[in-house]
C-alpha atoms as a PDB file:
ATOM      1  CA  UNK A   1      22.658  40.634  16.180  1.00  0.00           C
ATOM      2  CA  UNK A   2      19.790  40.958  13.435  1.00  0.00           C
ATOM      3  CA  UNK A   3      16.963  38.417  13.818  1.00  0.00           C
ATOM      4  CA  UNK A   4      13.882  37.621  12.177  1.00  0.00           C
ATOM      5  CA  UNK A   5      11.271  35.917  14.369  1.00  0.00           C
ATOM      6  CA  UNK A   6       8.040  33.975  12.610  1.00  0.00           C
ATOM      7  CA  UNK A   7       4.764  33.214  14.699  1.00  0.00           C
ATOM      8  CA  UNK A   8       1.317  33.111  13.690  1.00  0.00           C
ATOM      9  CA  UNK A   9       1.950  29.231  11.577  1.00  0.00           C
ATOM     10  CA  UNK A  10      -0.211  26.027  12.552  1.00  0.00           C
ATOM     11  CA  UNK A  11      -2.878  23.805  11.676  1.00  0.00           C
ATOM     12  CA  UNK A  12      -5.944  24.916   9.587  1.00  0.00           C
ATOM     13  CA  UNK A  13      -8.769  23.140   7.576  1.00  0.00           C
ATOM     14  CA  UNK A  14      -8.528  24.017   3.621  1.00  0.00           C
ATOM     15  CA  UNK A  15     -10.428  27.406   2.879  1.00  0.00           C
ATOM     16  CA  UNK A  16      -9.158  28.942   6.441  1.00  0.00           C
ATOM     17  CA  UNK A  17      -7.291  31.735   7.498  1.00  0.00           C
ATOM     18  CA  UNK A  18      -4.122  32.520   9.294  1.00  0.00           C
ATOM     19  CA  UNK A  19      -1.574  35.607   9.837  1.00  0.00           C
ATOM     20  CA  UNK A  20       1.873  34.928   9.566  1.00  0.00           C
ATOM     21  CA  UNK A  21       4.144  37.874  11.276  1.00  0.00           C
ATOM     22  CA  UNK A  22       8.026  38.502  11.073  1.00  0.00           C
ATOM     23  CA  UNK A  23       9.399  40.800  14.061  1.00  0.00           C
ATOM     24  CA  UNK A  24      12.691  42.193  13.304  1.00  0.00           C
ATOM     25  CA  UNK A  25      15.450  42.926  15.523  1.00  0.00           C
ATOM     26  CA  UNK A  26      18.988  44.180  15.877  1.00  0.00           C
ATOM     27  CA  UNK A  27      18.777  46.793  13.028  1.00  0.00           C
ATOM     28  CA  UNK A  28      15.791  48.515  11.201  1.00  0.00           C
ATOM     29  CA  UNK A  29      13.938  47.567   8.039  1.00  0.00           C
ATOM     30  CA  UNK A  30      12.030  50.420   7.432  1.00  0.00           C
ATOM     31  CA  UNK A  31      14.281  51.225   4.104  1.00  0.00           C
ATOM     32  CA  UNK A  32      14.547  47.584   3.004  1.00  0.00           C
ATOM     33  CA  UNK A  33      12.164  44.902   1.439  1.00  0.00           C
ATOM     34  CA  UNK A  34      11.235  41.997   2.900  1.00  0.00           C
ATOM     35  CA  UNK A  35       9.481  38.727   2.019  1.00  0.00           C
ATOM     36  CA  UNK A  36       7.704  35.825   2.757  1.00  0.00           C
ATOM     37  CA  UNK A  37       9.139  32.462   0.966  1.00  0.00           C
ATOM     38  CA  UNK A  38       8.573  28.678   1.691  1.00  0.00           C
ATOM     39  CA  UNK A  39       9.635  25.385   1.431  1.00  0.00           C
ATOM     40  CA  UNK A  40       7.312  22.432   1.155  1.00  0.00           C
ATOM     41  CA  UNK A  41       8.390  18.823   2.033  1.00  0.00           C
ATOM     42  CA  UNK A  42      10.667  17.720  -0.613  1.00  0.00           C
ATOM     43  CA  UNK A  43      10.909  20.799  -2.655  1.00  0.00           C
ATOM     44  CA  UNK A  44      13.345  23.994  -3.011  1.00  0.00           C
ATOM     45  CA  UNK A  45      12.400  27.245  -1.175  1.00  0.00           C
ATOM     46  CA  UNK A  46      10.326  29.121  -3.106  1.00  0.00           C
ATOM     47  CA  UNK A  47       9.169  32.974  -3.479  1.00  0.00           C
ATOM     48  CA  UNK A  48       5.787  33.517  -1.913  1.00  0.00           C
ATOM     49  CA  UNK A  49       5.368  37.775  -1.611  1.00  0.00           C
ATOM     50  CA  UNK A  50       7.347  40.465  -0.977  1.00  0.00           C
ATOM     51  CA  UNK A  51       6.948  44.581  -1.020  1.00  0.00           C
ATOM     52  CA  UNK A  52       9.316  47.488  -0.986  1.00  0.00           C
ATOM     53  CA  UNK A  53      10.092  49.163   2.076  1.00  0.00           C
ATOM     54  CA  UNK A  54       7.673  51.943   1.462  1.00  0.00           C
ATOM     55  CA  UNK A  55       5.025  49.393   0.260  1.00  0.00           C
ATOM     56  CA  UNK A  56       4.786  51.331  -2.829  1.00  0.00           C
ATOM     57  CA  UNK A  57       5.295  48.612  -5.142  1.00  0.00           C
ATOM     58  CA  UNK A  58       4.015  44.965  -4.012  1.00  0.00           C
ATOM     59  CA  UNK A  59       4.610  41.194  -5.607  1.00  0.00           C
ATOM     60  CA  UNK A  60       2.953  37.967  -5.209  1.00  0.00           C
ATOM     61  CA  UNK A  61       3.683  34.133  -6.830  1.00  0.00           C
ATOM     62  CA  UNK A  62       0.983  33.131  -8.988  1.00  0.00           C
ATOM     63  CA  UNK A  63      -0.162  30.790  -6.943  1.00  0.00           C
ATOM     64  CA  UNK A  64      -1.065  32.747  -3.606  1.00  0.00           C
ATOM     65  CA  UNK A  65      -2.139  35.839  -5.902  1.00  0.00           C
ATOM     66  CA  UNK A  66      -5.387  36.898  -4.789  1.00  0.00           C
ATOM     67  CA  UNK A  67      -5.458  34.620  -1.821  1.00  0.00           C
ATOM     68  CA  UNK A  68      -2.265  35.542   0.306  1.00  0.00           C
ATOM     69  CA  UNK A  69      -1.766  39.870   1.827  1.00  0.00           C
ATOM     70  CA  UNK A  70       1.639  40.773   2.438  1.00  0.00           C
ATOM     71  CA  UNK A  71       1.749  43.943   4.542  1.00  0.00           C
ATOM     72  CA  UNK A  72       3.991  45.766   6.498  1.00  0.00           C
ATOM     73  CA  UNK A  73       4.269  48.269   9.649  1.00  0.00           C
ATOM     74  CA  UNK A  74       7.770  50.457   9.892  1.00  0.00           C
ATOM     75  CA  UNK A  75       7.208  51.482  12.750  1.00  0.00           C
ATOM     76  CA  UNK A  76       7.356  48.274  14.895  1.00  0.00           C
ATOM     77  CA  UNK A  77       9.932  46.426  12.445  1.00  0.00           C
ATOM     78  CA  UNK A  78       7.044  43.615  11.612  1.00  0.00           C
ATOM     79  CA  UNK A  79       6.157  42.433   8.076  1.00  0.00           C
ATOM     80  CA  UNK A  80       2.866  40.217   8.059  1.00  0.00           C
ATOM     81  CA  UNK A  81       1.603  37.433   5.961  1.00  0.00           C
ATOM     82  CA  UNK A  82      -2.350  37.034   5.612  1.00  0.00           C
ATOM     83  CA  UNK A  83      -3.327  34.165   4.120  1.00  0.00           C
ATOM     84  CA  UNK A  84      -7.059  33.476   3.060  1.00  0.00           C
ATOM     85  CA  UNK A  85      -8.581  30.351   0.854  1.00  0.00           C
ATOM     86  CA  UNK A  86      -5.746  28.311   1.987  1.00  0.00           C
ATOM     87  CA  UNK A  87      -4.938  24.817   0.046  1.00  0.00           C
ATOM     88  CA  UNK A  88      -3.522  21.426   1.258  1.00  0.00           C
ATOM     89  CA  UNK A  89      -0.372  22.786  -1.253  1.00  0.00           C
ATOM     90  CA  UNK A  90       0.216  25.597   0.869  1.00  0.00           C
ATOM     91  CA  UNK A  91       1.329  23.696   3.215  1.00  0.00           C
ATOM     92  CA  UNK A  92       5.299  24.115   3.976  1.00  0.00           C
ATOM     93  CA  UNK A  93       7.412  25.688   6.110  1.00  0.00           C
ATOM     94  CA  UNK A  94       6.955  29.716   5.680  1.00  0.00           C
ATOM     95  CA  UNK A  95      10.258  31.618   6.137  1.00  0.00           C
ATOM     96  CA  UNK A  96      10.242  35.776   6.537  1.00  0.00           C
ATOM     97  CA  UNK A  97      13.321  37.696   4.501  1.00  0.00           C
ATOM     98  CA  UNK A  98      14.886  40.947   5.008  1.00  0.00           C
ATOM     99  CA  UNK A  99      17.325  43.159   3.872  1.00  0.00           C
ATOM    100  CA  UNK A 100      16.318  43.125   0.391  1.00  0.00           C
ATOM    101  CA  UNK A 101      16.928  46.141  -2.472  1.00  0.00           C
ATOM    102  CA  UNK A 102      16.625  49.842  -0.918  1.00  0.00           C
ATOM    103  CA  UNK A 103      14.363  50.374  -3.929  1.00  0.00           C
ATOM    104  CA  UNK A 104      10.756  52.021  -3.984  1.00  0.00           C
ATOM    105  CA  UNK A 105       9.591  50.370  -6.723  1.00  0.00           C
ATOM    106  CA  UNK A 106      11.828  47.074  -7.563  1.00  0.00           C
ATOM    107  CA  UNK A 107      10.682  43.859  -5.686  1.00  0.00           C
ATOM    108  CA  UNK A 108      13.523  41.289  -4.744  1.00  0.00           C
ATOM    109  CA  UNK A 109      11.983  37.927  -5.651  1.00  0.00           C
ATOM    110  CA  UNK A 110      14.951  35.827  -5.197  1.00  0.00           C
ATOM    111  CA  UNK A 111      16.484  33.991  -2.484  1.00  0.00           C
ATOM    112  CA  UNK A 112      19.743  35.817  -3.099  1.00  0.00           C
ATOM    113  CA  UNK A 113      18.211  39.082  -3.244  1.00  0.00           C
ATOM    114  CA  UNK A 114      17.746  39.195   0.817  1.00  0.00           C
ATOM    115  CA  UNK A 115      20.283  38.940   3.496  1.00  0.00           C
ATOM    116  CA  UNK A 116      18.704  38.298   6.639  1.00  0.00           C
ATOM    117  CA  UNK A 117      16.404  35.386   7.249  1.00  0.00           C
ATOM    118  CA  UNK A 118      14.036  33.870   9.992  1.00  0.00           C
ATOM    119  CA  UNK A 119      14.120  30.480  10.823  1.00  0.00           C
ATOM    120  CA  UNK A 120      10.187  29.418   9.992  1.00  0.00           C
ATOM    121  CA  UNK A 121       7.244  28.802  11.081  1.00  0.00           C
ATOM    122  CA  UNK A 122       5.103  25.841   9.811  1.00  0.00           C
ATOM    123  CA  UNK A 123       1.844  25.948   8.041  1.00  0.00           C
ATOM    124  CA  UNK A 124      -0.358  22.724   7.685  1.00  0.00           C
ATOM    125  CA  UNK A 125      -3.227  22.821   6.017  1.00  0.00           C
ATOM    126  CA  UNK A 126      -5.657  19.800   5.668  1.00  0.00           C
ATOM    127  CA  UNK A 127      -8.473  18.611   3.127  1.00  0.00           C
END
């Protein structure tokens, strides 16, 4: 059974940080991409970052660009989220995302793109 596990979410004063992580399980991601996505209150899920299995090729939204590291170590299965700067509108429930393309260089940045998802970890953060 593949699972995708979240921790590293809580409650943080605007202009904090915090480290999101995804541990994967049940099969290997080392040749897939995976993502980070979230859904605030009220509002569809939405792309955050994602980056190619070999980490070759990287993409962020516009609004965490600059501000938000999405990284990734093979060997343990574990895709991380660092998150600097953070805003009372990044608050929302962060989800990880795997399976995505087998490509080097194309980044999935759709919901449909990935196959296997975790099941969130919330991120408050307060003026």
């Amino acid at each position: 059974q593949v699972q995708l596990v979240e921790s590293g979410g809580g409650l943080v004063q605007a202009g904090g940080s915090l480290r999101l992580s995804c541990a994967a399980s049940g099969r290997t991601f080392s040749d897939r991409a995976m993502g980070w996505f979230r859904q605030a209150a009220g509002r569809e899920r939405e792309f955050v970052a994602a980056n190619t299995w070999s980490s070759s090729s990287t993409h962020y939204a516009d609004s965490v660009k600059g501000r938000f590291t999405i990284s990734r170590d093979n060997a343990k299965n574990t895709v991380y989220l660092q998150m600097n700067s953070l805003k009372p509108e990044d608050t929302a429930v962060y989800y990880c995302a795997g399976g995505g393309s087998g490509s080097s260089w194309y980044v999935p940045r759709s919901r449909t793109e990935y196959r296997y998802w975790g099941q969130g970890t919330q991120v408050t953060v307060s003026s």
